[in-house]
PDB file of N, CA and C in Angstrom:
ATOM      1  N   UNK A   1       0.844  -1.186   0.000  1.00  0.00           N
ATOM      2  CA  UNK A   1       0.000   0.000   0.000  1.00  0.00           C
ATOM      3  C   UNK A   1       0.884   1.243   0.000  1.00  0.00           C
ATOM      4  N   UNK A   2       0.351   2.272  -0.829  1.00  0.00           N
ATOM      5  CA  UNK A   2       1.123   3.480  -0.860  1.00  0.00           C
ATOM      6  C   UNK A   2       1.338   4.290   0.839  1.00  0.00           C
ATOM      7  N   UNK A   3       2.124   4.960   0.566  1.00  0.00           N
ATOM      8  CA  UNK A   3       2.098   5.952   2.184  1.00  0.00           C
ATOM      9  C   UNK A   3       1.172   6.924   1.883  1.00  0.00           C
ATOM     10  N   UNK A   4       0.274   7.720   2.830  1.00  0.00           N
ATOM     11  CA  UNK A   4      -0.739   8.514   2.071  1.00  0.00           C
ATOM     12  C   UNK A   4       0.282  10.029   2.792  1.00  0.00           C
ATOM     13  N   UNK A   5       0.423  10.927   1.258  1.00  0.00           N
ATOM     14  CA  UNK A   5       1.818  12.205   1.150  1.00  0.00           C
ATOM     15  C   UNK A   5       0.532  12.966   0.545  1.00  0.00           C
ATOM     16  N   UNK A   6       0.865  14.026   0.680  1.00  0.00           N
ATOM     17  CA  UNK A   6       0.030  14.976   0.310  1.00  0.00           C
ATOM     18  C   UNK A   6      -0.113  15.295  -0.828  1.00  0.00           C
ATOM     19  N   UNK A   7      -1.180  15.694  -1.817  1.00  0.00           N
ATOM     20  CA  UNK A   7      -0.813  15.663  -3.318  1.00  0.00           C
ATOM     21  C   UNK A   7      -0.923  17.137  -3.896  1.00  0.00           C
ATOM     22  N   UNK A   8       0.391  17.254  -4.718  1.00  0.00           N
ATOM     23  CA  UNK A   8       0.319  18.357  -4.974  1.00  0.00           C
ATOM     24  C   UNK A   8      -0.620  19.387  -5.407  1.00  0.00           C
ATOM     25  N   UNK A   9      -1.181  20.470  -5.613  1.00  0.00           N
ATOM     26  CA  UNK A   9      -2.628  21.356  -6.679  1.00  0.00           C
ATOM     27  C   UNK A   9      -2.015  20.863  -8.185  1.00  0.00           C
ATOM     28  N   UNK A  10      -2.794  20.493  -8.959  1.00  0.00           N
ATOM     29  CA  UNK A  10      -2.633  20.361 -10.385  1.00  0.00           C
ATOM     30  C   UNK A  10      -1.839  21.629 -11.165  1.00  0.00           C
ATOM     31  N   UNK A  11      -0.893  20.887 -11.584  1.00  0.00           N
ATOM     32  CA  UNK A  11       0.072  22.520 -12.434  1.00  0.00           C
ATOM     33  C   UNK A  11      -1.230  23.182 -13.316  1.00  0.00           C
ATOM     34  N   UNK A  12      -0.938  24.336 -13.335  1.00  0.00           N
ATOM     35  CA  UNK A  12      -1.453  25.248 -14.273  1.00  0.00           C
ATOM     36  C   UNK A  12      -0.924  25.422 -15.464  1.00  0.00           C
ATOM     37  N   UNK A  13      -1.069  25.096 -17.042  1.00  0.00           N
ATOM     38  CA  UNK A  13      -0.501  25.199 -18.017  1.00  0.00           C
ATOM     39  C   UNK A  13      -0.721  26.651 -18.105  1.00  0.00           C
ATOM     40  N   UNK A  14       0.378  27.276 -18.418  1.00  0.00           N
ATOM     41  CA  UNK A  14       0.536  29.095 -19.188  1.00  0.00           C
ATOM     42  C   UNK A  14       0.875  29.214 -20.153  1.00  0.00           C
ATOM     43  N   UNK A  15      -0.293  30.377 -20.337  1.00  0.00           N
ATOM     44  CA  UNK A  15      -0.824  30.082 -21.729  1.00  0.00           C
ATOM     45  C   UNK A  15      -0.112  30.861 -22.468  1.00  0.00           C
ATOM     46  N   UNK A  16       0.176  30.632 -23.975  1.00  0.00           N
ATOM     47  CA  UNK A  16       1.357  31.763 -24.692  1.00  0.00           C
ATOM     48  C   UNK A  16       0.310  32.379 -25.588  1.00  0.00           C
ATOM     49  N   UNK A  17       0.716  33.150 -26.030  1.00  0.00           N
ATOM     50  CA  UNK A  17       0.704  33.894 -26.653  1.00  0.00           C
ATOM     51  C   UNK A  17       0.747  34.086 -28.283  1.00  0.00           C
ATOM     52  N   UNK A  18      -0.030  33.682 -29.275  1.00  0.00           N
ATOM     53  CA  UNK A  18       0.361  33.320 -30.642  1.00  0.00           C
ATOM     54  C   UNK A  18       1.219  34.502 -31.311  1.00  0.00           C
ATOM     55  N   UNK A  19       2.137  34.599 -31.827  1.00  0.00           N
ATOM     56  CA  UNK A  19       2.726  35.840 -32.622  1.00  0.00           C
ATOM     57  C   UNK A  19       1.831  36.406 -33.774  1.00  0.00           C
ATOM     58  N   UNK A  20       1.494  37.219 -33.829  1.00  0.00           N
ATOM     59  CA  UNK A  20       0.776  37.849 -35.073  1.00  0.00           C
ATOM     60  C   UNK A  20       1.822  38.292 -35.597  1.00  0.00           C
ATOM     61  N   UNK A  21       2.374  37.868 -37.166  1.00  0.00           N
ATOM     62  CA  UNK A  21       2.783  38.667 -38.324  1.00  0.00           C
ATOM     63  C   UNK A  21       2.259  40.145 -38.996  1.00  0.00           C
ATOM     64  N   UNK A  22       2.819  40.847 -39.039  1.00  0.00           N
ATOM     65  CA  UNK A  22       2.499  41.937 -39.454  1.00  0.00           C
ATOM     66  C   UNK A  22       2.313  41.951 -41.009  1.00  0.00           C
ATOM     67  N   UNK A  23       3.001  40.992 -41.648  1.00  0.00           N
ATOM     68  CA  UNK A  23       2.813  41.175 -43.116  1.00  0.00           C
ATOM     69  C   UNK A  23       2.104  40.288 -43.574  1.00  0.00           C
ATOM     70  N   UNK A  24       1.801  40.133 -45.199  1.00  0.00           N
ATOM     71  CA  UNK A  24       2.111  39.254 -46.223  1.00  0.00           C
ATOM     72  C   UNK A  24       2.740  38.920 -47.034  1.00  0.00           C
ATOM     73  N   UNK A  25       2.846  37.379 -47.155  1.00  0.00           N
ATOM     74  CA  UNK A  25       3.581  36.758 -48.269  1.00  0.00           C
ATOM     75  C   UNK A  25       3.101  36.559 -49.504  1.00  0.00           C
ATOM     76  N   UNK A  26       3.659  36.527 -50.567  1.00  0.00           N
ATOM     77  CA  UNK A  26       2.859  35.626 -51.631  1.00  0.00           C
ATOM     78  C   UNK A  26       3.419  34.538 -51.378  1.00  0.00           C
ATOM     79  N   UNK A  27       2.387  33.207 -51.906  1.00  0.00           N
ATOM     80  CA  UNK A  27       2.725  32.142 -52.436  1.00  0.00           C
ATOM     81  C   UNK A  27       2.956  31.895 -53.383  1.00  0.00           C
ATOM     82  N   UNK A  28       3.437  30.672 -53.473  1.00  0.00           N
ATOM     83  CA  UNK A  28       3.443  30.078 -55.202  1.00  0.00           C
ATOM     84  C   UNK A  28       2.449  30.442 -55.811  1.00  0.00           C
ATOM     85  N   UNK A  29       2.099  30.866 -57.266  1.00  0.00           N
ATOM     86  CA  UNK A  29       1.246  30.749 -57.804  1.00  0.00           C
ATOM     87  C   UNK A  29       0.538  31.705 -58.314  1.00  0.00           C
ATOM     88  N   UNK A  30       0.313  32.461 -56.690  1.00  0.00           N
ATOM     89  CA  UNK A  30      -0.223  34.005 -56.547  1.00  0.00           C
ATOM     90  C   UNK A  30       0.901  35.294 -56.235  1.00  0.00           C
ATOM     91  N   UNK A  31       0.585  36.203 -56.581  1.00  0.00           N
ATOM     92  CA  UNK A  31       1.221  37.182 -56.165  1.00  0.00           C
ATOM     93  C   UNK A  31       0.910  37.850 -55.124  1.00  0.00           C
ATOM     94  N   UNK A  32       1.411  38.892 -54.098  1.00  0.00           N
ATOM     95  CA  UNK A  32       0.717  39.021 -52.764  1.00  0.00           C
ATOM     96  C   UNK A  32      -0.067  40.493 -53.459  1.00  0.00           C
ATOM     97  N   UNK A  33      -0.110  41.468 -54.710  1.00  0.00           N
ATOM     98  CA  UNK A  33      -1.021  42.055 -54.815  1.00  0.00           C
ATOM     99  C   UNK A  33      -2.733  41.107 -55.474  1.00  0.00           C
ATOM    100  N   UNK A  34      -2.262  39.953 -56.138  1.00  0.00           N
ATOM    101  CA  UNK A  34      -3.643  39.395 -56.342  1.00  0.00           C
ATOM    102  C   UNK A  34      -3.994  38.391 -55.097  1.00  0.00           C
ATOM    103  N   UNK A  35      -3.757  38.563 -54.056  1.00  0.00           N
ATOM    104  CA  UNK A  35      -3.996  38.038 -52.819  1.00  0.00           C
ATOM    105  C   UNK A  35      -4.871  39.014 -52.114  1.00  0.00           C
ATOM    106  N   UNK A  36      -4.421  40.340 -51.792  1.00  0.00           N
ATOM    107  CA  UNK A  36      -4.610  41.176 -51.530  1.00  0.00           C
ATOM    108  C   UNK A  36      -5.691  41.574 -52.240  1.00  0.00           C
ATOM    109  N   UNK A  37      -5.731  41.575 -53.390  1.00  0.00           N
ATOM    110  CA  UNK A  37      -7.124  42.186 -54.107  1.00  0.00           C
ATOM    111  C   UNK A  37      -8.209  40.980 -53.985  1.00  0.00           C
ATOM    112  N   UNK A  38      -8.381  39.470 -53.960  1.00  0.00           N
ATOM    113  CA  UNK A  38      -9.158  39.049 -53.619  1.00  0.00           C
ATOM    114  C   UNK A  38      -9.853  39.042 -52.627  1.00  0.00           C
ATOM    115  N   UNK A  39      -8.650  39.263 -51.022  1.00  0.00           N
ATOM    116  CA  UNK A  39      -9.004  39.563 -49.986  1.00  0.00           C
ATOM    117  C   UNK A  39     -10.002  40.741 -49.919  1.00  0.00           C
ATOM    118  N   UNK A  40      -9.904  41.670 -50.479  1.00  0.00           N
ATOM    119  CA  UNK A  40     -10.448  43.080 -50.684  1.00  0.00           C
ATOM    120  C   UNK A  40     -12.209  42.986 -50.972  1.00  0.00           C
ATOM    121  N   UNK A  41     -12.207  41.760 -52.032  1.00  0.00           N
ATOM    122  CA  UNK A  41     -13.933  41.871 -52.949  1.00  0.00           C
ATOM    123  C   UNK A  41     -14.600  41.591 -51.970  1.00  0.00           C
ATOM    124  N   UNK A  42     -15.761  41.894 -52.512  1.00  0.00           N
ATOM    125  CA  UNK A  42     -16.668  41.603 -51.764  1.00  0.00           C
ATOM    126  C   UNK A  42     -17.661  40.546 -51.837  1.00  0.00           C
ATOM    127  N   UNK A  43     -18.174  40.009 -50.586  1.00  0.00           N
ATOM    128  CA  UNK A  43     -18.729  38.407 -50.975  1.00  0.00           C
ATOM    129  C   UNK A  43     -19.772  38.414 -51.763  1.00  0.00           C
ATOM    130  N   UNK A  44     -20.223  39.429 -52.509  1.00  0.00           N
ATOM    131  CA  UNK A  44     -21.253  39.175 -53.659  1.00  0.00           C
ATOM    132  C   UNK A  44     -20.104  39.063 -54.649  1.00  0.00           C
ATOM    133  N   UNK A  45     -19.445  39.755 -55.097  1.00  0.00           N
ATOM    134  CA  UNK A  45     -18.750  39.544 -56.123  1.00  0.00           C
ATOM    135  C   UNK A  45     -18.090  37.723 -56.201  1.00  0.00           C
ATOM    136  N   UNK A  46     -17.414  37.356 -55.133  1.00  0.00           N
ATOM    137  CA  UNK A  46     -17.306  36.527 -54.898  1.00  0.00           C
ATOM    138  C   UNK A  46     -18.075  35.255 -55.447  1.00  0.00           C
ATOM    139  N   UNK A  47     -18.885  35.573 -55.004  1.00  0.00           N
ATOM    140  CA  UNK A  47     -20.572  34.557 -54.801  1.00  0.00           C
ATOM    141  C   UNK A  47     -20.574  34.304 -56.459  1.00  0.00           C
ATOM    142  N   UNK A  48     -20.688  35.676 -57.204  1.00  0.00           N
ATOM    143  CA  UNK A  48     -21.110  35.728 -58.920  1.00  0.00           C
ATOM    144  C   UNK A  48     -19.722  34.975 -59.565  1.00  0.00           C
ATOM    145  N   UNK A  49     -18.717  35.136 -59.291  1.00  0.00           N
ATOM    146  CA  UNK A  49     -17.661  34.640 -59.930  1.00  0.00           C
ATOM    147  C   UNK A  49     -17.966  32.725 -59.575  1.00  0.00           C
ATOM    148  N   UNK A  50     -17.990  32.614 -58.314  1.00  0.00           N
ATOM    149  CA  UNK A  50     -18.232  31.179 -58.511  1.00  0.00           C
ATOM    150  C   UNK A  50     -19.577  30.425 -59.127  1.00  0.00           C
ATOM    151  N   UNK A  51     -20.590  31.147 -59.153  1.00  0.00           N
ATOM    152  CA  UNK A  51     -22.007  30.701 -60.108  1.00  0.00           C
ATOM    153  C   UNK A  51     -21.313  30.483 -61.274  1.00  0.00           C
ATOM    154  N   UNK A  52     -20.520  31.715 -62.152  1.00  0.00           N
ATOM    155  CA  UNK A  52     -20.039  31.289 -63.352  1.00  0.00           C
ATOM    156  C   UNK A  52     -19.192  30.435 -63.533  1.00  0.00           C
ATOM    157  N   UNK A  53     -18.112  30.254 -62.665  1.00  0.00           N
ATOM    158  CA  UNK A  53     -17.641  29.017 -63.087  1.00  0.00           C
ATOM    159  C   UNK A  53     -18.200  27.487 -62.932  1.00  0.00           C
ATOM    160  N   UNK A  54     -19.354  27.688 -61.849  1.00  0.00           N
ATOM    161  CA  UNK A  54     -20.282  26.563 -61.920  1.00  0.00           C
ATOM    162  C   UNK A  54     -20.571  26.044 -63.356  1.00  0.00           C
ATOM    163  N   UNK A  55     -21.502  26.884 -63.477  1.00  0.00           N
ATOM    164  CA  UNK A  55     -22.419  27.164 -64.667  1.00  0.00           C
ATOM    165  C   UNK A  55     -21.370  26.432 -65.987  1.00  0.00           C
ATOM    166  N   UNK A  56     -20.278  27.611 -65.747  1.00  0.00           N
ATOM    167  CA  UNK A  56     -19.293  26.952 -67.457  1.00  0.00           C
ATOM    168  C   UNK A  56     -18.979  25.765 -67.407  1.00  0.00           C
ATOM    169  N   UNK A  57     -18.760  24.567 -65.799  1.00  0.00           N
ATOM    170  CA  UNK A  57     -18.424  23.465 -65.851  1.00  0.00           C
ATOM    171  C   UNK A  57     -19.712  22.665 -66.278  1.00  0.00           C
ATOM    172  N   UNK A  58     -21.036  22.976 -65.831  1.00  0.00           N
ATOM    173  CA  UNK A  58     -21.596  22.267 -65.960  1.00  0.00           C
ATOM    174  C   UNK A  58     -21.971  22.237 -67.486  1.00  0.00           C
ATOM    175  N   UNK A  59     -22.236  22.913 -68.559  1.00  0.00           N
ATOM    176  CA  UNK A  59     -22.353  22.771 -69.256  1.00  0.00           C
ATOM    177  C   UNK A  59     -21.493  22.521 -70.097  1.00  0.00           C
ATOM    178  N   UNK A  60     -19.880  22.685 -69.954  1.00  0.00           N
ATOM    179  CA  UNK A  60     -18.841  21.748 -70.650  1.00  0.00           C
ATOM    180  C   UNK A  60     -19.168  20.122 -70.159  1.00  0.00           C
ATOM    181  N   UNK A  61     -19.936  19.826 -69.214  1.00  0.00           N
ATOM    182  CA  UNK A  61     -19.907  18.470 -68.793  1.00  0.00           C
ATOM    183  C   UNK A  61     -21.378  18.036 -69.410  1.00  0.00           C
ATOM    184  N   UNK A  62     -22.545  18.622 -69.892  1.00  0.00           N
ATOM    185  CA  UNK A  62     -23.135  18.686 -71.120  1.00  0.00           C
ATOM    186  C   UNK A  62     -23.250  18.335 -72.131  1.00  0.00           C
ATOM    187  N   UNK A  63     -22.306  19.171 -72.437  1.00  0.00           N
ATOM    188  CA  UNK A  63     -21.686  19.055 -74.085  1.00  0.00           C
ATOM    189  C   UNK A  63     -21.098  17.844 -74.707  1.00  0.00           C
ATOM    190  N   UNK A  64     -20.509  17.232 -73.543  1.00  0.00           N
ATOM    191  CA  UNK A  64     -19.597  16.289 -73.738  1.00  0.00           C
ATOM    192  C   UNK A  64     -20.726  14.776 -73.691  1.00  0.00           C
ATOM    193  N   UNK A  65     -21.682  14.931 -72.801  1.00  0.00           N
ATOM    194  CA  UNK A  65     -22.421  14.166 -72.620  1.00  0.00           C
ATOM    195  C   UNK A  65     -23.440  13.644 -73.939  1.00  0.00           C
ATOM    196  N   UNK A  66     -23.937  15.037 -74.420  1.00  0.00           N
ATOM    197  CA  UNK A  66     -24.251  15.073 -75.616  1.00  0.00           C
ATOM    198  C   UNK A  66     -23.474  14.624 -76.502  1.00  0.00           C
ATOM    199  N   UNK A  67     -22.321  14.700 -76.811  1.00  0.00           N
ATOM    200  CA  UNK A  67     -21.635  14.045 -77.931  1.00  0.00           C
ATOM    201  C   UNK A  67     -21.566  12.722 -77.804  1.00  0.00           C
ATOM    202  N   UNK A  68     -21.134  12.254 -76.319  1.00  0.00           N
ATOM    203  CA  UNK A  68     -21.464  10.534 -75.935  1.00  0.00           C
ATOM    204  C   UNK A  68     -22.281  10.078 -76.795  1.00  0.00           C
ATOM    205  N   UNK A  69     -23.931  11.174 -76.018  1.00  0.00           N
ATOM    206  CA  UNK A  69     -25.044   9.828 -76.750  1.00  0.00           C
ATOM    207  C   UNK A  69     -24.998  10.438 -78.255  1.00  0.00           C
ATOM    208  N   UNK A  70     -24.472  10.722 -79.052  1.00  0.00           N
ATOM    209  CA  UNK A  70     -24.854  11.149 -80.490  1.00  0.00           C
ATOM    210  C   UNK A  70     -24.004   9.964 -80.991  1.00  0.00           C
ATOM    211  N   UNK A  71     -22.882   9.967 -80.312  1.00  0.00           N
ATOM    212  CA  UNK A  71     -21.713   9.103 -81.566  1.00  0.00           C
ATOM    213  C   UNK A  71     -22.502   7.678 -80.939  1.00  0.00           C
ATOM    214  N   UNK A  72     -23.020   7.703 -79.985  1.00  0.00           N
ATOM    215  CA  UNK A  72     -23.396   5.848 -79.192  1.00  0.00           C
ATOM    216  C   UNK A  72     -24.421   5.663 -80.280  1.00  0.00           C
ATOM    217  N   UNK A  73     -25.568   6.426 -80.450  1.00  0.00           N
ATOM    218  CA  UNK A  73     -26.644   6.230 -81.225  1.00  0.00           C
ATOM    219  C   UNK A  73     -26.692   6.053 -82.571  1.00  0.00           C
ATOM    220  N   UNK A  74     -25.149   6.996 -82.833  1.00  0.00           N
ATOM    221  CA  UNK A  74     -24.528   6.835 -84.657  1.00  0.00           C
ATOM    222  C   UNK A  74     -23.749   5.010 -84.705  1.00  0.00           C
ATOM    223  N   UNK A  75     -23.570   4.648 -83.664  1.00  0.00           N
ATOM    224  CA  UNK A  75     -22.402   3.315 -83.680  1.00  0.00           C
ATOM    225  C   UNK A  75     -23.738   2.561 -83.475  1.00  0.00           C
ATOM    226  N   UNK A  76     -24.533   2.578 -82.712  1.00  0.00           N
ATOM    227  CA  UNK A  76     -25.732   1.571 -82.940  1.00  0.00           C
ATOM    228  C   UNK A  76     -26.325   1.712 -84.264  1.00  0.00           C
ATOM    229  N   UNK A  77     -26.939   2.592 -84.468  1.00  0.00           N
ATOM    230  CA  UNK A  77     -27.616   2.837 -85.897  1.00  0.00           C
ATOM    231  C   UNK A  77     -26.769   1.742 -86.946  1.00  0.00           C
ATOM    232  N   UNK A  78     -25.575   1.986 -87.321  1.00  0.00           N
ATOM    233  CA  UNK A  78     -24.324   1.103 -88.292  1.00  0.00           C
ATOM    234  C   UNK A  78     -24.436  -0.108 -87.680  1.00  0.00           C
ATOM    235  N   UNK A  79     -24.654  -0.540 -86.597  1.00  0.00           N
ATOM    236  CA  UNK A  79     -24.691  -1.797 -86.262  1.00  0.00           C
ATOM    237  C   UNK A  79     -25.795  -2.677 -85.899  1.00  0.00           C
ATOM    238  N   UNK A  80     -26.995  -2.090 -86.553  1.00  0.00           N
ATOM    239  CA  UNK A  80     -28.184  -2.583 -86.161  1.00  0.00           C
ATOM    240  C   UNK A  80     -28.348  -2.890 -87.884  1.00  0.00           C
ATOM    241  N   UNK A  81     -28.052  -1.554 -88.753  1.00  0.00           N
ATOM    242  CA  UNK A  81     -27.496  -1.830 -90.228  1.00  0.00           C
ATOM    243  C   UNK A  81     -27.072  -3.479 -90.429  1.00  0.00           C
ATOM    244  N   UNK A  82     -25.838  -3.782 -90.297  1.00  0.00           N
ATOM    245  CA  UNK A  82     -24.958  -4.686 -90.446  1.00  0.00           C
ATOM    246  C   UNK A  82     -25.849  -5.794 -89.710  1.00  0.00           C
ATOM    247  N   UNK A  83     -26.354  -5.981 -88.669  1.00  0.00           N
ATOM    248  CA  UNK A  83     -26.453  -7.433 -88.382  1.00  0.00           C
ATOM    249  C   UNK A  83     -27.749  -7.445 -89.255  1.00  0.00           C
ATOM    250  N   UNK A  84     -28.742  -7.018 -90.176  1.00  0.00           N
ATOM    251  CA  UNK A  84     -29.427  -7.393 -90.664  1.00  0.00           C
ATOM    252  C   UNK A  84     -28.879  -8.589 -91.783  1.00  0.00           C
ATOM    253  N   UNK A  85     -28.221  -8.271 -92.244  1.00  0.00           N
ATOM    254  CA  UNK A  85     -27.490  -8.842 -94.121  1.00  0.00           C
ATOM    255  C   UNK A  85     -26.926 -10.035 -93.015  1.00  0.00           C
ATOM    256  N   UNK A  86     -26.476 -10.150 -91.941  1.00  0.00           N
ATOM    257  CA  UNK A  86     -25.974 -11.457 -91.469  1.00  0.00           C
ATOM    258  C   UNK A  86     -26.771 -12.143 -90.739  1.00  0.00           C
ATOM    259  N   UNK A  87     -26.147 -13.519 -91.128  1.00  0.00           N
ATOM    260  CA  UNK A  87     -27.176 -14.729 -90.980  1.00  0.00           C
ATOM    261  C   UNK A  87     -26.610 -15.120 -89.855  1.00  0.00           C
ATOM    262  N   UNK A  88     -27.314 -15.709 -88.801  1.00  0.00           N
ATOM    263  CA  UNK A  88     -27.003 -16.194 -87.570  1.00  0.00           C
ATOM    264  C   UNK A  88     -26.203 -17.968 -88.048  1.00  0.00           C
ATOM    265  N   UNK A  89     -24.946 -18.201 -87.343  1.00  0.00           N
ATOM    266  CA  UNK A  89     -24.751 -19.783 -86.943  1.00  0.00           C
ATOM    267  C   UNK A  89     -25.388 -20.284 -86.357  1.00  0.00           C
ATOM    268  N   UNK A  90     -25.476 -21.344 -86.448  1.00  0.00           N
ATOM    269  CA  UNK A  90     -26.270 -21.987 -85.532  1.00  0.00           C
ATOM    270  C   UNK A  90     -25.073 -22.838 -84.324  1.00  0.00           C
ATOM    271  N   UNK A  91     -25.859 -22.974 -83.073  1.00  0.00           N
ATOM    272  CA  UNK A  91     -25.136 -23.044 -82.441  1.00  0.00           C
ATOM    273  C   UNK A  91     -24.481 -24.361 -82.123  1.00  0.00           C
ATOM    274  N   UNK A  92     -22.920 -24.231 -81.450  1.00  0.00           N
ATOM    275  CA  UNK A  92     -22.246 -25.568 -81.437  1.00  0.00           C
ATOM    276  C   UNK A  92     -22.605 -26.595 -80.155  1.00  0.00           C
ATOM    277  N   UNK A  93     -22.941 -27.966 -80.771  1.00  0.00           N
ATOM    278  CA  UNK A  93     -23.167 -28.642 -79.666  1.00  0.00           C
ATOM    279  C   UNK A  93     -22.551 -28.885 -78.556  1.00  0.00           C
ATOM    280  N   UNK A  94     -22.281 -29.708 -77.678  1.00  0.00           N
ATOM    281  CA  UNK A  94     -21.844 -29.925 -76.449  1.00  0.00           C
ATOM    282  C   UNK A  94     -20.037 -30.479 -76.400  1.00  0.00           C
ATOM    283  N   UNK A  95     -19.549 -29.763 -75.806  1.00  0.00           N
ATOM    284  CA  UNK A  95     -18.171 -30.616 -75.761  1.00  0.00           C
ATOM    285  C   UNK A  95     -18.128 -31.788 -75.422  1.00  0.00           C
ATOM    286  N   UNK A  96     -17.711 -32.634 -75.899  1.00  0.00           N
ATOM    287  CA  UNK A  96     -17.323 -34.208 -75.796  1.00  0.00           C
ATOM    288  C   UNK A  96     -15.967 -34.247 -75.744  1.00  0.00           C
ATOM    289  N   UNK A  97     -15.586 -34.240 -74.364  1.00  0.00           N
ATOM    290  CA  UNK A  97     -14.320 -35.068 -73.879  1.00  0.00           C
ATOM    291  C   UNK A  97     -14.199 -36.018 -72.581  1.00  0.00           C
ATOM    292  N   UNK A  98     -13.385 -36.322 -72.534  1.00  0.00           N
ATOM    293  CA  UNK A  98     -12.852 -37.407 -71.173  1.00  0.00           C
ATOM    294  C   UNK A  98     -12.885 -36.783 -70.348  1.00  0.00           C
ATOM    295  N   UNK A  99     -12.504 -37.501 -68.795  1.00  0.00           N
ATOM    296  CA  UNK A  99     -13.199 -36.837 -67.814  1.00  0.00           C
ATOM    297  C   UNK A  99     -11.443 -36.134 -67.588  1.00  0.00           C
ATOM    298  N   UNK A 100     -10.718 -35.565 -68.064  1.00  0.00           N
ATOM    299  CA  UNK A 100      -9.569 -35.139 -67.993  1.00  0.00           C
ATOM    300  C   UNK A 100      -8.265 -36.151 -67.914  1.00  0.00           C
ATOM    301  N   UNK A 101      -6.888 -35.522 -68.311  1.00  0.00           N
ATOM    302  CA  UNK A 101      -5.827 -36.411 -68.261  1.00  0.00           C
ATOM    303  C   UNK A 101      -4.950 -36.942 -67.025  1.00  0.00           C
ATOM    304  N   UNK A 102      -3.775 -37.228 -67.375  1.00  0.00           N
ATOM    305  CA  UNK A 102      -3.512 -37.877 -66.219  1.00  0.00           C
ATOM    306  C   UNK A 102      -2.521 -36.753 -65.603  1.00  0.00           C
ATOM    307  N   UNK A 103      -2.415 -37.038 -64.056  1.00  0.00           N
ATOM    308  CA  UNK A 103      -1.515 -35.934 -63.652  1.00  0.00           C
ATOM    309  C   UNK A 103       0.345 -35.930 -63.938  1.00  0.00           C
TER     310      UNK A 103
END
């Protein structure tokens, strides 16, 4: 059994302090004045710029869809063509072999 010692008050963690940067950087990619100017718009503008690029994806994804079923319906059409003029085989009977070889 333990000796019963007095237990210490629970440490207090102290708390720091985060550094705030005074500036900006650019990143890759962006420059820190087109950082800065996006930061700047305003969330309607915002809002309208992303509807349009909605909008332009969805209807490039459309377009494309549409061409799917046009060329699918042009490749059936030619091939509904063609199996007319051909005559069906008739089908092959049953395999006939042994009950397998030796090992």
């Amino acid at each position: 059994m333990q000796a019963l010692l007095p237990q210490p008050p629970e440490a207090v963690k102290k708390r720091r302090r985060a550094t705030k940067k005074p500036y900006s950087r650019s990143i890759v990619g962006a420059s820190l004045e087109v950082i800065q100017k996006k930061r700047a718009e305003k969330p309607e503008v915002r809002d309208a710029a992303r509807e349009a690029a909605l909008r332009e994806i969805k209807e490039r994804i459309k377009k494309t869809k549409d061409e799917k079923k046009a060329k699918k319906a042009e490749v059936s059409k030619s091939q509904k063509t063609q199996t007319k003029g051909a005559v069906q085989k008739g089908s092959k009977g049953p395999k006939l072999g042994g009950g397998g070889g030796k090992r």
